[in-house]
Protein backbone atom coordinates (compact mmCIF):
# COMPACT_ATOMS: atom_id res chain seq x y z
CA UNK A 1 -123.59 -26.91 -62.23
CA UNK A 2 -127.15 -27.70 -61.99
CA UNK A 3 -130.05 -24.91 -62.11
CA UNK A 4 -130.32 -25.60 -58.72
CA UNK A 5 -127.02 -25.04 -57.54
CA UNK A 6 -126.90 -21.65 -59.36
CA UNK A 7 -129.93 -20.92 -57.39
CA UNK A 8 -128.70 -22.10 -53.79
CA UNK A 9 -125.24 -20.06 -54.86
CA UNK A 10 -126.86 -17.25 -55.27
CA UNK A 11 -129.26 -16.93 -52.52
CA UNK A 12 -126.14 -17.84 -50.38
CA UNK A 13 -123.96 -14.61 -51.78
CA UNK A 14 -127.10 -12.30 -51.15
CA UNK A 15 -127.00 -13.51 -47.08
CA UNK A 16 -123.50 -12.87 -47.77
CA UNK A 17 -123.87 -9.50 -48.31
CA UNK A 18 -126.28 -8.63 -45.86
CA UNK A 19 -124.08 -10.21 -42.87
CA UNK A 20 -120.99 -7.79 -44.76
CA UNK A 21 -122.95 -4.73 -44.14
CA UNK A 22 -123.89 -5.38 -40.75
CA UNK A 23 -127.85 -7.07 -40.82
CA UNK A 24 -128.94 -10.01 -40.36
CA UNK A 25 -130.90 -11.81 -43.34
CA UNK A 26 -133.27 -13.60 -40.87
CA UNK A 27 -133.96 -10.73 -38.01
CA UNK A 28 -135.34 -11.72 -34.91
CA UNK A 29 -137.64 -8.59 -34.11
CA UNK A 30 -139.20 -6.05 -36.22
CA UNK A 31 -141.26 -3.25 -35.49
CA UNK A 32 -144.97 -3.42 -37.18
CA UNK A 33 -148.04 -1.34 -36.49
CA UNK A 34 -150.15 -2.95 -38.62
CA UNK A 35 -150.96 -6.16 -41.06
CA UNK A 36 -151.16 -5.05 -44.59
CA UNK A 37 -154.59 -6.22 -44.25
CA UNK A 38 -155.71 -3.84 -41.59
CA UNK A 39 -153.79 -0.93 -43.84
CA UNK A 40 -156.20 -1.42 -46.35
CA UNK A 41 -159.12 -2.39 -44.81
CA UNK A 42 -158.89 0.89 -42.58
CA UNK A 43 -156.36 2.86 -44.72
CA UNK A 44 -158.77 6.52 -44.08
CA UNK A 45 -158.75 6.11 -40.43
CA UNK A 46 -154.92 5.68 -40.12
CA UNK A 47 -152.56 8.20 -38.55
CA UNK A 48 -149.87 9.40 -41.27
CA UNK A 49 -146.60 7.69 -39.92
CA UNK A 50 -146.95 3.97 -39.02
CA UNK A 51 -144.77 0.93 -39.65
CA UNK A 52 -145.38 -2.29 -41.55
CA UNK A 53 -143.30 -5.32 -42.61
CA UNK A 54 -143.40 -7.76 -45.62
CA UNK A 55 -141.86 -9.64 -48.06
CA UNK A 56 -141.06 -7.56 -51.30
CA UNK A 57 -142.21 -8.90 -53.74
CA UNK A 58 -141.17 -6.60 -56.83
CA UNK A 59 -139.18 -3.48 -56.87
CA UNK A 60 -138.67 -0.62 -59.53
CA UNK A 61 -137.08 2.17 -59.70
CA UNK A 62 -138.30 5.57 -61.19
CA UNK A 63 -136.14 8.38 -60.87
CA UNK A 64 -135.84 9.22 -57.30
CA UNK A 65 -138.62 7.30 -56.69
CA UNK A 66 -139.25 2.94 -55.85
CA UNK A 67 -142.39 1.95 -56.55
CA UNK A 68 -142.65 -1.25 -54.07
CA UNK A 69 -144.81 -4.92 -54.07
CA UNK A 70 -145.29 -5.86 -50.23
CA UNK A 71 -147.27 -9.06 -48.84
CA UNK A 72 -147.26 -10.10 -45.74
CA UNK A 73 -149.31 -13.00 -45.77
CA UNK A 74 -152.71 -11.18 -45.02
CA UNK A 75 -152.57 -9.01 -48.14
CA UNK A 76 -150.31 -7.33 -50.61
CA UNK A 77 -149.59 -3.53 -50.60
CA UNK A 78 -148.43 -1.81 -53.41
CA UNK A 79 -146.19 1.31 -52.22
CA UNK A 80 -143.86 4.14 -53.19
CA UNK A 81 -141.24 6.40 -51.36
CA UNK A 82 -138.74 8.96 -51.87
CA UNK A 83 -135.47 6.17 -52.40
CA UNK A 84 -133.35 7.89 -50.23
CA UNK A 85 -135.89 8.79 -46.94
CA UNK A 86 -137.39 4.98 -47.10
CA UNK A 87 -134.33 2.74 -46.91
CA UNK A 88 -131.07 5.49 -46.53
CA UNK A 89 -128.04 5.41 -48.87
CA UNK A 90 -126.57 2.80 -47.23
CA UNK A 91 -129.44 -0.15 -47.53
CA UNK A 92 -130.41 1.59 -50.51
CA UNK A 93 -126.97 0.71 -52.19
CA UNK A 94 -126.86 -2.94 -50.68
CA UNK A 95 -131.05 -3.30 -52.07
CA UNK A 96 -129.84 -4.00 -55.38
CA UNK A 97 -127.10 -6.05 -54.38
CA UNK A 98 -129.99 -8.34 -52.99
């Protein structure tokens, strides 16, 4: 098996497991307030509880802590949250499965 394959194989079992649990690995809608851009452009002016979306781009884990790489094509955002109130146990059990 090529490098390739390996690649496409594994890719494939992490869509896999996304349409097992019930999402869908290429949504249709998402919910954003505002580009990562305009989060740190404006980041002093913002209300406390707004919604972005990106790509992650690295993840780690810290206790009950992630520390979080997003870019959304307009910038890149680097985050933390409490595991469990970010992503629930649920997602938060299939995240490293992905």
């Amino acid at each position: 098996m090529t490098r390739l394959d390996e690649i496409k194989n594994v890719r494939l079992q992490k869509i896999e497991n996304l349409e097992k649990a019930g999402m869908s690995a290429y949504s249709l809608s998402s919910k954003r307030d505002y580009t990562l851009k305009q989060v740190i452009d404006n980041f002093n002016s913002l209300k406390n509880n707004f919604s972005v979306v990106g790509r992650i781009m690295a993840i780690r884990g810290q206790g009950a802590i992630l520390f979080v790489a997003l870019n959304d094509g307009t910038g890149s955002y680097p985050s933390s949250c409490f595991k469990e109130r970010c992503f629930g146990r649920r997602k938060l059990s299939l995240l490293w499965t992905i």
